[in-house]
N, C-alpha and C. Protein backbone atom coordinates (compact mmCIF):
# COMPACT_ATOMS: atom_id res chain seq x y z
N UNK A 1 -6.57 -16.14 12.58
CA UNK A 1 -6.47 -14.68 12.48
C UNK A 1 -6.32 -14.26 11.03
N UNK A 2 -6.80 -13.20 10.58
CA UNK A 2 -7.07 -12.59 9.59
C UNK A 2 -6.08 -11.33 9.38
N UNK A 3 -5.27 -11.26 8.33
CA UNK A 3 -4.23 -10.27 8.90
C UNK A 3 -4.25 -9.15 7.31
N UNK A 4 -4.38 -7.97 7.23
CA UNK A 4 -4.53 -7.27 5.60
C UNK A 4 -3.19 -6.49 5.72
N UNK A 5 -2.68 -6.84 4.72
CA UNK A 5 -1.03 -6.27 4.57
C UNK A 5 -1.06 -5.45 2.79
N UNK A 6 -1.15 -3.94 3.46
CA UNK A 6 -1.21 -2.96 2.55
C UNK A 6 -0.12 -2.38 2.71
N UNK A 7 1.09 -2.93 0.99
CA UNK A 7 2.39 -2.25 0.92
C UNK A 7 2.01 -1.26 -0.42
N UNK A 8 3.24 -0.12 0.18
CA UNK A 8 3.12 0.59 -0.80
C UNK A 8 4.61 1.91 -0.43
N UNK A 9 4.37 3.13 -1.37
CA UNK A 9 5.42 3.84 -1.06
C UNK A 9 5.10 4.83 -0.16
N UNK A 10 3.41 5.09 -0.56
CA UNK A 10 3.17 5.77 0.62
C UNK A 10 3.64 7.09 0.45
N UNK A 11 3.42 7.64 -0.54
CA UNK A 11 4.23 8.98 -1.05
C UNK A 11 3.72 10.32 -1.46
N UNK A 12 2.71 11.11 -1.22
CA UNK A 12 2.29 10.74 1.11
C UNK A 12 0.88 9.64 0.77
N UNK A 13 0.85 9.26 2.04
CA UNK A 13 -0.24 8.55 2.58
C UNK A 13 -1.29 9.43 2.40
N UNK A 14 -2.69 8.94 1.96
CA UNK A 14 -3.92 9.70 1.52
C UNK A 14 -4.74 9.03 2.27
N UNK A 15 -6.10 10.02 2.17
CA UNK A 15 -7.24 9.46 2.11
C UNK A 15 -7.95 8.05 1.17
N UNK A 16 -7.23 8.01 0.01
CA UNK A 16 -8.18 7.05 -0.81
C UNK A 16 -7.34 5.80 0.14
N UNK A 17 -6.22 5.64 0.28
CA UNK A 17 -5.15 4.70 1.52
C UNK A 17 -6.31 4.25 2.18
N UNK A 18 -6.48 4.97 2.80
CA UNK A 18 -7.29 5.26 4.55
C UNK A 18 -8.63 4.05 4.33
N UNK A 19 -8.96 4.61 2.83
CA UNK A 19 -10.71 4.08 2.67
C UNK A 19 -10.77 3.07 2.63
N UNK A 20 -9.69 2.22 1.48
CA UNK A 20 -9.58 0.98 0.62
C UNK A 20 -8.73 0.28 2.06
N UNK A 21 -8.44 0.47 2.91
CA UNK A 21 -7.87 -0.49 4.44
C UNK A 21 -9.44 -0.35 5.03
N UNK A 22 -10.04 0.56 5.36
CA UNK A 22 -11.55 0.26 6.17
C UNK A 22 -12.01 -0.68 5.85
N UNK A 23 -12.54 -0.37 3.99
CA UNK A 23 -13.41 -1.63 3.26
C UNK A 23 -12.68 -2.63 3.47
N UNK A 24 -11.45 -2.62 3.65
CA UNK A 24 -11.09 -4.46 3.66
C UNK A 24 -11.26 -4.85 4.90
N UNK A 25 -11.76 -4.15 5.52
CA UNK A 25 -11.22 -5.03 7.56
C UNK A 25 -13.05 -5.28 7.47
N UNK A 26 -13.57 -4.33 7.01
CA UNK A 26 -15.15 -4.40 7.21
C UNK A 26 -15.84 -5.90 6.37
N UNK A 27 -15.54 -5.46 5.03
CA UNK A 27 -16.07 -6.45 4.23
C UNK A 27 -15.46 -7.96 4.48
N UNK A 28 -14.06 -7.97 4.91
CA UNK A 28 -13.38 -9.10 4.83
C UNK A 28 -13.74 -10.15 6.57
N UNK A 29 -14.20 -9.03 7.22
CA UNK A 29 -13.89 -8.97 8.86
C UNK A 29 -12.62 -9.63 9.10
N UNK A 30 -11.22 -8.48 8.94
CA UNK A 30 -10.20 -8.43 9.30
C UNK A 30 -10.03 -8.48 10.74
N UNK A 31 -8.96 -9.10 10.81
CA UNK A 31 -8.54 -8.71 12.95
C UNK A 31 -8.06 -7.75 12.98
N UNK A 32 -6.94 -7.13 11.62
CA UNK A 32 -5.99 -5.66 11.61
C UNK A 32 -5.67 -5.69 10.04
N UNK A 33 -5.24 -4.04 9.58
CA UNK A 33 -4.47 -4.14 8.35
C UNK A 33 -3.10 -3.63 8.56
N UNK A 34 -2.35 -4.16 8.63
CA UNK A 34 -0.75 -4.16 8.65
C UNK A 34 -0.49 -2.34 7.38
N UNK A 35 0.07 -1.55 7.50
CA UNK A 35 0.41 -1.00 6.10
C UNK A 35 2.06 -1.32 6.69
N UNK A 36 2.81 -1.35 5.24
CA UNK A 36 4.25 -1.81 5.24
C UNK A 36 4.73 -0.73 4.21
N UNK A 37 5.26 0.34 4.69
CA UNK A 37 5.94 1.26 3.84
C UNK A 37 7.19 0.54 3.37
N UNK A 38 7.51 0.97 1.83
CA UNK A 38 8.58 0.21 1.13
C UNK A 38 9.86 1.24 1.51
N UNK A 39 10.92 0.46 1.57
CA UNK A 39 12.40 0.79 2.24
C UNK A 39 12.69 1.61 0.65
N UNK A 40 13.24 0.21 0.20
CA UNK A 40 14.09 0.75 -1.62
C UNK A 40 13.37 -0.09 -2.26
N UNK A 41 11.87 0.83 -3.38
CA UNK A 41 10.83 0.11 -3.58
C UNK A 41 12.11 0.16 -5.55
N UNK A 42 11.94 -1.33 -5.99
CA UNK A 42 12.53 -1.91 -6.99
C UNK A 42 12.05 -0.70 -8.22
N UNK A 43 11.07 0.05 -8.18
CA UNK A 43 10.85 -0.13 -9.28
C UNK A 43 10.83 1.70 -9.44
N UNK A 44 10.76 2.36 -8.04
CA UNK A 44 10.45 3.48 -8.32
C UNK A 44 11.64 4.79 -6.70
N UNK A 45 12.16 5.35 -8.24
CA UNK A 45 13.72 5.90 -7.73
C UNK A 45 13.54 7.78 -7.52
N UNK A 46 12.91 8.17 -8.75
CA UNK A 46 12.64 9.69 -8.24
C UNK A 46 11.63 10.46 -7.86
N UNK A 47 11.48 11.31 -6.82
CA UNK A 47 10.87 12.00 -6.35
C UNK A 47 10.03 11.36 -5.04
N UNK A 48 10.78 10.22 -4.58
CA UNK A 48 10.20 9.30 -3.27
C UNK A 48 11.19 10.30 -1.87
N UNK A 49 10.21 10.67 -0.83
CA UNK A 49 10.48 11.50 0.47
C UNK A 49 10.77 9.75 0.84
N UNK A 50 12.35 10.34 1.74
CA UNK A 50 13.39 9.04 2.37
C UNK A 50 12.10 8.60 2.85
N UNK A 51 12.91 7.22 3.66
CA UNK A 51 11.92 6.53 3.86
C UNK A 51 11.49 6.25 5.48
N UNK A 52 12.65 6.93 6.53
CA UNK A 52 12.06 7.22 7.28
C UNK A 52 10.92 8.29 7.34
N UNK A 53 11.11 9.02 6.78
CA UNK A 53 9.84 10.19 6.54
C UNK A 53 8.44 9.65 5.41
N UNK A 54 8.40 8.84 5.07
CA UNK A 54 7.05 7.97 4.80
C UNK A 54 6.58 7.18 5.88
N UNK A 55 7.25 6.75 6.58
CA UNK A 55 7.43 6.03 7.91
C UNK A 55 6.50 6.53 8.82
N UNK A 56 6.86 7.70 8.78
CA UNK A 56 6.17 8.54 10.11
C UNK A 56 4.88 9.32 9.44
N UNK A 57 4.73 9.77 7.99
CA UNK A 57 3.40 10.31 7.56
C UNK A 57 2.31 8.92 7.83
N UNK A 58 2.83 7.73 7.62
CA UNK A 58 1.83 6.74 7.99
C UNK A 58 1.36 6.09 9.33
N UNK A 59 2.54 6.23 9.95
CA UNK A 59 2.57 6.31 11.68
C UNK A 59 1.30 7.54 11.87
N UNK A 60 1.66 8.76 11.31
CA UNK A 60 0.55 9.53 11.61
C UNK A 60 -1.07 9.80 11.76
N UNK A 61 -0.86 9.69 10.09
CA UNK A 61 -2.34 8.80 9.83
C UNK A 61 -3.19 7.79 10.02
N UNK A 62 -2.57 7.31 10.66
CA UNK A 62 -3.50 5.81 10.65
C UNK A 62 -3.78 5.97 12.84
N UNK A 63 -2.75 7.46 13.41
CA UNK A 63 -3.36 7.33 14.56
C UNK A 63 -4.96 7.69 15.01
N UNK A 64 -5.17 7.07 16.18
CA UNK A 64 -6.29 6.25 16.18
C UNK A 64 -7.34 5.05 16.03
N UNK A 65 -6.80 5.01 14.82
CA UNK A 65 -7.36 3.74 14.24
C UNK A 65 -6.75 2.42 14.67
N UNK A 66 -7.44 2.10 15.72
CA UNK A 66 -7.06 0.52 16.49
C UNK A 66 -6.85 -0.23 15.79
N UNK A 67 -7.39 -0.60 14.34
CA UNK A 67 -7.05 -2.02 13.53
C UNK A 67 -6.26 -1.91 12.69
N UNK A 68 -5.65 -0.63 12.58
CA UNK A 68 -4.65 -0.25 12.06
C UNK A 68 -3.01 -0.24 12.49
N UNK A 69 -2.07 -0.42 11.80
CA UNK A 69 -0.77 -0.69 12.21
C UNK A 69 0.61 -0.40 11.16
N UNK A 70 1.77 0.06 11.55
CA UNK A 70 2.52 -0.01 10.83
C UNK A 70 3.91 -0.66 10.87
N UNK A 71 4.23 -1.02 9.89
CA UNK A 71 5.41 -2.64 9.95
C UNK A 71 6.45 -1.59 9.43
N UNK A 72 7.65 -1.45 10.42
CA UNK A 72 9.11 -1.16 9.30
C UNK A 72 9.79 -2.91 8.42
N UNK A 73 9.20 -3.55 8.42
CA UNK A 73 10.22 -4.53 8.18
C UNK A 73 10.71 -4.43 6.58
N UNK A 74 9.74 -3.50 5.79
CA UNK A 74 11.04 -3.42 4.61
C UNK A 74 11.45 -1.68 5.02
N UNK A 75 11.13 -0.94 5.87
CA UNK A 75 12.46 0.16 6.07
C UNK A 75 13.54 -0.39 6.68
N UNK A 76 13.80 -1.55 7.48
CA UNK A 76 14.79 -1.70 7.90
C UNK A 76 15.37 -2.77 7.46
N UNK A 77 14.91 -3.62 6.34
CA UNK A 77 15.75 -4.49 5.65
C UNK A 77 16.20 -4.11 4.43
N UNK A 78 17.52 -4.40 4.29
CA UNK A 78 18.69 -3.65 3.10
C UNK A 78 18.29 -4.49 2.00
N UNK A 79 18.18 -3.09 1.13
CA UNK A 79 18.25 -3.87 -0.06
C UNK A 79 16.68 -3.53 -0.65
N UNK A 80 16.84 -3.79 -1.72
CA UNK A 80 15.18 -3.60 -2.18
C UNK A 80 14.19 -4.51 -1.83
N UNK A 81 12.94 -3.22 -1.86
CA UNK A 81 11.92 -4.03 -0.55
C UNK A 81 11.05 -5.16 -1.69
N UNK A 82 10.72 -6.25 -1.83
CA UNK A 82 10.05 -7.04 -2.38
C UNK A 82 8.87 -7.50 -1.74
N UNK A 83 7.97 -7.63 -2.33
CA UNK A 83 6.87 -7.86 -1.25
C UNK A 83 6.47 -9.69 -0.10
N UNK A 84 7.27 -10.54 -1.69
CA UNK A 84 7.24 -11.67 -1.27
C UNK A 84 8.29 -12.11 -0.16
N UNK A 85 9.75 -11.47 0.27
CA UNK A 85 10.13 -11.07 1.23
C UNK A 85 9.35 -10.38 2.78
N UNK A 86 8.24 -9.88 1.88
CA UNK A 86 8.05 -9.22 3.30
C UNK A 86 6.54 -10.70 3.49
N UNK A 87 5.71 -11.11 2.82
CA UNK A 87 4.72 -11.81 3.37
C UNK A 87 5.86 -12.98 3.80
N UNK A 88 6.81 -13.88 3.68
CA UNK A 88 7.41 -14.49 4.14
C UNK A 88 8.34 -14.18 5.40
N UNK A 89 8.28 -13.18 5.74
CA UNK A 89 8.55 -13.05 7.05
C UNK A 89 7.53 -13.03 8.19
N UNK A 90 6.22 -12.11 7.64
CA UNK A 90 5.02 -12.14 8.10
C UNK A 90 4.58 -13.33 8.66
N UNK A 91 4.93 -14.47 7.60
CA UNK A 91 3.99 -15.80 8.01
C UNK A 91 5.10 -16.23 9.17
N UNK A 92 6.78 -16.14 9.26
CA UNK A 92 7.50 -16.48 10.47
C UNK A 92 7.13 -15.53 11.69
N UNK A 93 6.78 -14.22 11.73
CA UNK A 93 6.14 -13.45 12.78
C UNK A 93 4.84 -13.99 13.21
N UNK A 94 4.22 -14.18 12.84
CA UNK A 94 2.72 -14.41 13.09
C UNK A 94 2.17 -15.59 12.98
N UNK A 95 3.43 -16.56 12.20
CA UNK A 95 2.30 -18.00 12.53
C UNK A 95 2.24 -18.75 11.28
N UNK A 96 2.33 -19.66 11.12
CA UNK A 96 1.76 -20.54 9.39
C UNK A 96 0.34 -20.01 9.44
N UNK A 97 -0.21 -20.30 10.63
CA UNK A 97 -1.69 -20.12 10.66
C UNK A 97 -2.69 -19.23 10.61
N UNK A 98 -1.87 -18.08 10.82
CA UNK A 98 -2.48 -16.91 10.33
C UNK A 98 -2.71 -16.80 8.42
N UNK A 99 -3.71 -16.04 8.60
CA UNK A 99 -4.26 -15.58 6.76
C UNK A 99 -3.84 -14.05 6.61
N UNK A 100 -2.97 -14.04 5.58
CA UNK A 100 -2.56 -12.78 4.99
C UNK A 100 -3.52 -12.46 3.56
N UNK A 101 -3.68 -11.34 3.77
CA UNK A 101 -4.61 -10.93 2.55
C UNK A 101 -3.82 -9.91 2.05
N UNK A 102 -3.29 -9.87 0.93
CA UNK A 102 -2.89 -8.59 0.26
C UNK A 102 -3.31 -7.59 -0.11
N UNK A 103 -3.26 -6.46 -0.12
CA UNK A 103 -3.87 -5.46 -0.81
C UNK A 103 -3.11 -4.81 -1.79
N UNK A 104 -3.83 -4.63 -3.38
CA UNK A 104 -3.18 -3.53 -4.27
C UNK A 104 -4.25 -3.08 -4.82
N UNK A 105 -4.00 -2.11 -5.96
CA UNK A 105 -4.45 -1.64 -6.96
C UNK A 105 -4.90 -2.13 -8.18
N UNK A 106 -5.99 -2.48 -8.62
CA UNK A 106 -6.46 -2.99 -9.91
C UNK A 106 -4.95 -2.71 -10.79
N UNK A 107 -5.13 -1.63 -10.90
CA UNK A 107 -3.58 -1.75 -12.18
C UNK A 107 -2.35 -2.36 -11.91
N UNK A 108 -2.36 -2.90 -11.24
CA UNK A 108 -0.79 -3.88 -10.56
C UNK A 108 -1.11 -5.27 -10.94
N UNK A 109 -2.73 -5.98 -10.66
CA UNK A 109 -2.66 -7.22 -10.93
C UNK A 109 -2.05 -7.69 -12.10
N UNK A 110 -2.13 -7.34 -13.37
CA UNK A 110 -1.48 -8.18 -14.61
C UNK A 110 -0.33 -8.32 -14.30
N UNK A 111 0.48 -7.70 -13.20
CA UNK A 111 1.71 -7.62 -13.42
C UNK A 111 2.02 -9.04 -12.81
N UNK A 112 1.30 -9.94 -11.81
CA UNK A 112 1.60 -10.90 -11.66
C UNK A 112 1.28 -12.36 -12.89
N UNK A 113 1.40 -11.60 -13.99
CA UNK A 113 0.69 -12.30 -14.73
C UNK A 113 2.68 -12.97 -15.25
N UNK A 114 3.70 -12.36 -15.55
CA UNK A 114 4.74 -12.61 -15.51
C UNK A 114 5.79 -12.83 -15.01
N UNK A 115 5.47 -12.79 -13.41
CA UNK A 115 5.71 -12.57 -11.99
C UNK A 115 6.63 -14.53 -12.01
N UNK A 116 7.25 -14.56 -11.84
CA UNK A 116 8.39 -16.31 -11.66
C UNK A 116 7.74 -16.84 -10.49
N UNK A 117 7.40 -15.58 -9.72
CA UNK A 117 7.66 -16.94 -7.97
C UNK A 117 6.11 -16.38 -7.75
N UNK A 118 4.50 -16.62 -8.97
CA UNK A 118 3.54 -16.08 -8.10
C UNK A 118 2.90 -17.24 -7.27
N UNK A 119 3.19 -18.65 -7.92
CA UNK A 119 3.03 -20.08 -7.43
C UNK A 119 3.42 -19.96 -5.76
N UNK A 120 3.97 -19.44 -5.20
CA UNK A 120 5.06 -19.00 -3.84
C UNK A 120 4.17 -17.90 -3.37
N UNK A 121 4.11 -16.59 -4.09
CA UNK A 121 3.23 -15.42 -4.00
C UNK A 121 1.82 -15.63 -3.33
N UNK A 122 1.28 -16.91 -3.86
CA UNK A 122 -0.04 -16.46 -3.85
C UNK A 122 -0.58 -17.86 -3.32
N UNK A 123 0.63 -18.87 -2.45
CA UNK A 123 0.68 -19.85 -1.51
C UNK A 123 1.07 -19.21 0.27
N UNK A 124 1.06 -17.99 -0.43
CA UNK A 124 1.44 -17.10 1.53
C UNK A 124 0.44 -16.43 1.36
N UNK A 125 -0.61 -15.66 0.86
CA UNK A 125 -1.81 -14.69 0.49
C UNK A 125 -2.68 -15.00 -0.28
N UNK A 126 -3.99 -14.29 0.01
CA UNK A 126 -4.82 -14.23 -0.57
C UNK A 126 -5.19 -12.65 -1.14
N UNK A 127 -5.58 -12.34 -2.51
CA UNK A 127 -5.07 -10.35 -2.88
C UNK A 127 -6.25 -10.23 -2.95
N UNK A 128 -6.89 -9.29 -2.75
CA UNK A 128 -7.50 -7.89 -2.09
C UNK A 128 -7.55 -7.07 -3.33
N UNK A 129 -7.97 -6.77 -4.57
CA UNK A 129 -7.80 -6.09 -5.11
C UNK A 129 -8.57 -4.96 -4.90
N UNK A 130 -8.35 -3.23 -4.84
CA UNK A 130 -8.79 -2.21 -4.67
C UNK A 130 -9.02 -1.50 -5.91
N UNK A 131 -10.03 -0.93 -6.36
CA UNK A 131 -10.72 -0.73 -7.65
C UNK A 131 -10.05 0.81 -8.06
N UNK A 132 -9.18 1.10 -9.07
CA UNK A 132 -8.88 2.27 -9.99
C UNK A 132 -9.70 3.13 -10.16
N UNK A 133 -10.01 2.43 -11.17
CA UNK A 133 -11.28 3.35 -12.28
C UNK A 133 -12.19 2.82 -12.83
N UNK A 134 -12.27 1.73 -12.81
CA UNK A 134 -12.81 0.71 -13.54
C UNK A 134 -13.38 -0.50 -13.46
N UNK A 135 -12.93 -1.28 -12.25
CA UNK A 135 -13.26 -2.81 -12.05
C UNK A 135 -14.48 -3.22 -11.44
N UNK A 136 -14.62 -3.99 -11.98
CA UNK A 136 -15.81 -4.59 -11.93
C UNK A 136 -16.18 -6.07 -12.15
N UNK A 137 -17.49 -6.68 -11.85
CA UNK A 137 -17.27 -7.96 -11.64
C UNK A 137 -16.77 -9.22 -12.32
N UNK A 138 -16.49 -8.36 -14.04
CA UNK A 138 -16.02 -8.75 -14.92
C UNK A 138 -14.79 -9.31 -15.05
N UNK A 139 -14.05 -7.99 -14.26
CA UNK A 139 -12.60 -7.58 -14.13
C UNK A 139 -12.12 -8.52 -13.43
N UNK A 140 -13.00 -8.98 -12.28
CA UNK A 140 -12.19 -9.92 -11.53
C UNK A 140 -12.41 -11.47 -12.00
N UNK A 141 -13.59 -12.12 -12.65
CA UNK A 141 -13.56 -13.08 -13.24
C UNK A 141 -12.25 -13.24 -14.55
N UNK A 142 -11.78 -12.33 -15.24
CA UNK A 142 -10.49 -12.33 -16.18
C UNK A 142 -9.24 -12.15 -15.33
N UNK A 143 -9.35 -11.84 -14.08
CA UNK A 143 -7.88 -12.02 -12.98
C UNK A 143 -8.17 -13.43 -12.69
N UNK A 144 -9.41 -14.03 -12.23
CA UNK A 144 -9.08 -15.29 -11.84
C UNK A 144 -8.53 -16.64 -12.77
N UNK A 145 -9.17 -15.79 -13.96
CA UNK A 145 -8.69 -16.88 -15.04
C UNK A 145 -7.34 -16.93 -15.78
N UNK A 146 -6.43 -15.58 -15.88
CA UNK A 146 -5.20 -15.06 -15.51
C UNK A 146 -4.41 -16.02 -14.75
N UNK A 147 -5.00 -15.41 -13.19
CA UNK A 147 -3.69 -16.22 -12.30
C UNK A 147 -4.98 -17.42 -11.51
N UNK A 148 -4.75 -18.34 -12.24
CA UNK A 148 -5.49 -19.45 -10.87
C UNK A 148 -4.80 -19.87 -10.08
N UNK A 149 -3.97 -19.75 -9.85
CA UNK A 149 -2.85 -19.88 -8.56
C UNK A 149 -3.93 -19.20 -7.86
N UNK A 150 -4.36 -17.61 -7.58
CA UNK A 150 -4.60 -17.19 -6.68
C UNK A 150 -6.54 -17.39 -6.49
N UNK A 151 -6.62 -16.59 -4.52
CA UNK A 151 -7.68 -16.62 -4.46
C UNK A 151 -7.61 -15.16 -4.00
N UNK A 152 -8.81 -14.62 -5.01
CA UNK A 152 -8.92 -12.90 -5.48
C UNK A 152 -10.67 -12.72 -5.08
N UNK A 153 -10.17 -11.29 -4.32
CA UNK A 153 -11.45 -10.58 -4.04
C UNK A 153 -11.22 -9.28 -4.69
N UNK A 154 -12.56 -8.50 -4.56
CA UNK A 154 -12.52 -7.20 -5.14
C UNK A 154 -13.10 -6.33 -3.60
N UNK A 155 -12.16 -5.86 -3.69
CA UNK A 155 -12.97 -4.66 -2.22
C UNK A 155 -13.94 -3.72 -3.01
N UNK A 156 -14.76 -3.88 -1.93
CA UNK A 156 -16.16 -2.77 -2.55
C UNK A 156 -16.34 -1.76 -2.02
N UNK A 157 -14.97 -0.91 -3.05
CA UNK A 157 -15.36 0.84 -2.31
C UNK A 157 -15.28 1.21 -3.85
N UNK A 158 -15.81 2.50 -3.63
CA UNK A 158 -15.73 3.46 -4.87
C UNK A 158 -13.88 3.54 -5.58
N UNK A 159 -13.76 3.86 -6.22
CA UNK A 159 -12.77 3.68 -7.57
C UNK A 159 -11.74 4.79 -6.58
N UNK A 160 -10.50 4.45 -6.51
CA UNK A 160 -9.60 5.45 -5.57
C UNK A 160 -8.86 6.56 -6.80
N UNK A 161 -9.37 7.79 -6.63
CA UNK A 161 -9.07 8.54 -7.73
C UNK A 161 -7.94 9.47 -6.83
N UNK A 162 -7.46 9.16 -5.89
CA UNK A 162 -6.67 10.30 -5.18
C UNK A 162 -5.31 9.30 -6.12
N UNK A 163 -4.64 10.28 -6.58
CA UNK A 163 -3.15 10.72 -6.68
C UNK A 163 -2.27 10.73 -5.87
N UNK A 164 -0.98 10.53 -5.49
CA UNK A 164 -0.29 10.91 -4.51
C UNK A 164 1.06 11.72 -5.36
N UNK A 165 0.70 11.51 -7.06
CA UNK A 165 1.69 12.68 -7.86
C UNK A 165 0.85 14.03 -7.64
N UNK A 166 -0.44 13.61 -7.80
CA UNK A 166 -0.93 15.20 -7.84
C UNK A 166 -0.86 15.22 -6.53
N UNK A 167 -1.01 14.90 -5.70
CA UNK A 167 -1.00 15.91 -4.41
C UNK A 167 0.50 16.66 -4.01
N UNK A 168 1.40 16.05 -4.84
CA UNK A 168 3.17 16.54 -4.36
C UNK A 168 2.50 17.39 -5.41
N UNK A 169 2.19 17.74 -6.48
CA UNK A 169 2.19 18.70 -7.05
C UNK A 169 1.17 20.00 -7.09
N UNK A 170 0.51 19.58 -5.80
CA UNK A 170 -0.33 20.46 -5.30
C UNK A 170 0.37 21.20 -4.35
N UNK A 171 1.14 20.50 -3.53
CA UNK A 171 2.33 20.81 -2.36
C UNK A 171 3.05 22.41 -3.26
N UNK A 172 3.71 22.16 -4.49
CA UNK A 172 4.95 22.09 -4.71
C UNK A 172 3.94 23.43 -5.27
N UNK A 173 3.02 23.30 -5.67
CA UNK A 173 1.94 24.65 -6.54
C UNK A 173 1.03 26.27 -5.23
N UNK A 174 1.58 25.42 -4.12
CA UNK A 174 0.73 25.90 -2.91
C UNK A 174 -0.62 25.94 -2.98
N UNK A 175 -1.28 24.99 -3.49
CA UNK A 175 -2.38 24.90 -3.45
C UNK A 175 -2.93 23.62 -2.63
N UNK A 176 -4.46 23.82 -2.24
CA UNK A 176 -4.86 23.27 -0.78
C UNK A 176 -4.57 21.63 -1.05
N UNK A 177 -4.40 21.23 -0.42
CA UNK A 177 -4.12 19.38 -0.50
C UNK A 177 -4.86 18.71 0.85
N UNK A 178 -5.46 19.83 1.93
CA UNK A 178 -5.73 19.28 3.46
C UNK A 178 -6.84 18.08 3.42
N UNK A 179 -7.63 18.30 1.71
CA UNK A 179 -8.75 17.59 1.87
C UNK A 179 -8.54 16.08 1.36
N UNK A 180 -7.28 15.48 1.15
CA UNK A 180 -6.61 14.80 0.24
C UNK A 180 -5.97 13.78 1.04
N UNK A 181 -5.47 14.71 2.27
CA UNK A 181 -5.06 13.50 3.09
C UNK A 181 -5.35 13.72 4.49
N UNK A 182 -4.95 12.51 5.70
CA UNK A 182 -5.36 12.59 7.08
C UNK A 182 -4.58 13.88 7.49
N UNK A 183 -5.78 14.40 8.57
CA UNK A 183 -5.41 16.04 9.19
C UNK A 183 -3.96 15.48 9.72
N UNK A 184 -3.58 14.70 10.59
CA UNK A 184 -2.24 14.27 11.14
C UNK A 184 -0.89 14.82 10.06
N UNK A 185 -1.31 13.88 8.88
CA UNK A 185 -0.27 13.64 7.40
C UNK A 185 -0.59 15.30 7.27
N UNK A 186 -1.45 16.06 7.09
CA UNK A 186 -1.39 17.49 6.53
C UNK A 186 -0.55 18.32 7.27
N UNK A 187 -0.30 18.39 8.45
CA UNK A 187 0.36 18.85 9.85
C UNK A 187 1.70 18.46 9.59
N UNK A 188 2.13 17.20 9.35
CA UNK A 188 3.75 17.18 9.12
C UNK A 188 3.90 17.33 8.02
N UNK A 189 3.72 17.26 7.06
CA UNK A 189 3.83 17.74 5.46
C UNK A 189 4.00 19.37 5.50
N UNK A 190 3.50 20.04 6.43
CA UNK A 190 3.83 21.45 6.43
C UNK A 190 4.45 21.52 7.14
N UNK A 191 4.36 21.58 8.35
CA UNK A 191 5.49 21.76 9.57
C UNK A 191 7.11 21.52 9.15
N UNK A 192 7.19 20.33 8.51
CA UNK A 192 8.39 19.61 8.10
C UNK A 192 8.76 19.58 6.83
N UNK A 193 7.76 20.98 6.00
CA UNK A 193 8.09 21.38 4.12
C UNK A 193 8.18 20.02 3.64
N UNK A 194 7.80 19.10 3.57
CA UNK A 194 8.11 17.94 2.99
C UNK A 194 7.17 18.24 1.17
N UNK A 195 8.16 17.52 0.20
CA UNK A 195 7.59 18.01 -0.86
C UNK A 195 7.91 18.93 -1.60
N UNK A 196 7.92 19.94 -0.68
CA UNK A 196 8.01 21.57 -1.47
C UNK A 196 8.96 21.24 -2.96
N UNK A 197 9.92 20.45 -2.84
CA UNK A 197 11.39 20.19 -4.04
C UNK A 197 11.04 18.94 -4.04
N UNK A 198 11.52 18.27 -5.37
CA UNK A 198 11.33 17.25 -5.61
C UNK A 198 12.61 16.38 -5.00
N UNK A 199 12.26 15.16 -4.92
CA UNK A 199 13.56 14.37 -4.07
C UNK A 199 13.99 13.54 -5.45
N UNK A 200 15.21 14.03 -5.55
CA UNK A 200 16.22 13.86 -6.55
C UNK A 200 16.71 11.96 -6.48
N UNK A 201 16.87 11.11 -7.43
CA UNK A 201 17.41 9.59 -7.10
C UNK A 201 18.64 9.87 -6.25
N UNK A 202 19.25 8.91 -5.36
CA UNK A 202 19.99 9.01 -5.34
C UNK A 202 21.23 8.22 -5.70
N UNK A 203 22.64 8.89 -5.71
CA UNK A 203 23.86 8.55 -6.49
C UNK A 203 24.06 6.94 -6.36
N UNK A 204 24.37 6.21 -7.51
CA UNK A 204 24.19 4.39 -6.99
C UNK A 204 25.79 4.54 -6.44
């Protein structure tokens, strides 16, 4: 089994989300893509909607879509959500034998370039990289030579230019955002003012 595990904050869930999970189940022929909204993401503290309420904009969006799915296992584990925490639980849920494929963002890969445990990282997954602005077939021959630990694909969709700062700040401007994300996610984002104020860190 083939399993695509797209973490993120999800802050709201978009359309460019939506696209870069299709291309991977299509191109990859996935069985499902897992998305795993982050609980207490390490790195990013203000202006994140709690995290049950990312929870449910992605519960939203992704209804319908059969190969689609959503994991609380870092909303409900304490503590900051790490990702290698969460594919290591994955592989005890589902099996040694299952294949996890990661998904991120072209601009995240270098970061495993200083990463301690990617030897571990990238012995539970195989990454999925989803194209910015920029990547190309170039891009991914200088990731492989980077991290040879890993085995790296490039999903082949157009460059994901949706924002999820500009769209809170489309929210927060009253200006239209419906075309930006799933009709579901547009419906509770208003209904439930989510956005309108920025969400303040909170007190350690």
């Amino acid at each position: 089994m083939k399993i695509g595990v797209f973490g993120g904050t999800f802050n709201p869930f978009h359309n460019g989300e939506i696209t870069v999970a299709r291309q991977a189940l299509a191109q990859l022929a996935l069985d499902k893509v897992i998305f795993v909204p982050n609980g207490e993401p390490p790195h990013k503290k203000f202006d994140l909607l709690p995290k049950e309420q990312r929870f449910q904009l992605v519960q939203a969006g992704i209804s319908g879509e059969t190969a689609f799915e959503v994991s609380r296992l870092e909303i409900d584990r304490p503590g900051p959500s790490w990702s290698i925490d969460t594919l290591r639980e994955l592989k005890k849920i589902l099996g040694e034998k299952v294949s996890l494929h990661f998904i991120i963002g072209e601009d995240n890969v270098r970061a495993f370039e200083q990463y301690e445990a990617r030897k571990e990282f990238f012995g539970l997954c195989h990454l999925l990289v989803a194209p910015r602005k920029t990547a190309n077939q170039s891009d991914l021959a200088d990731w492989k030579k980077r991290l040879p630990e890993a085995e790296i694909e490039m999903i082949n969709c157009q460059a994901n230019e949706i924002s999820s700062t500009k769209i809170r700040e489309l929210i927060r401007a009253g200006q239209p955002f419906q075309h930006l994300v799933p009709e579901a996610v547009f419906k509770l984002i208003t209904e439930q003012g989510f956005y309108r104020t920025p969400e303040l860190p909170k007190a350690a």
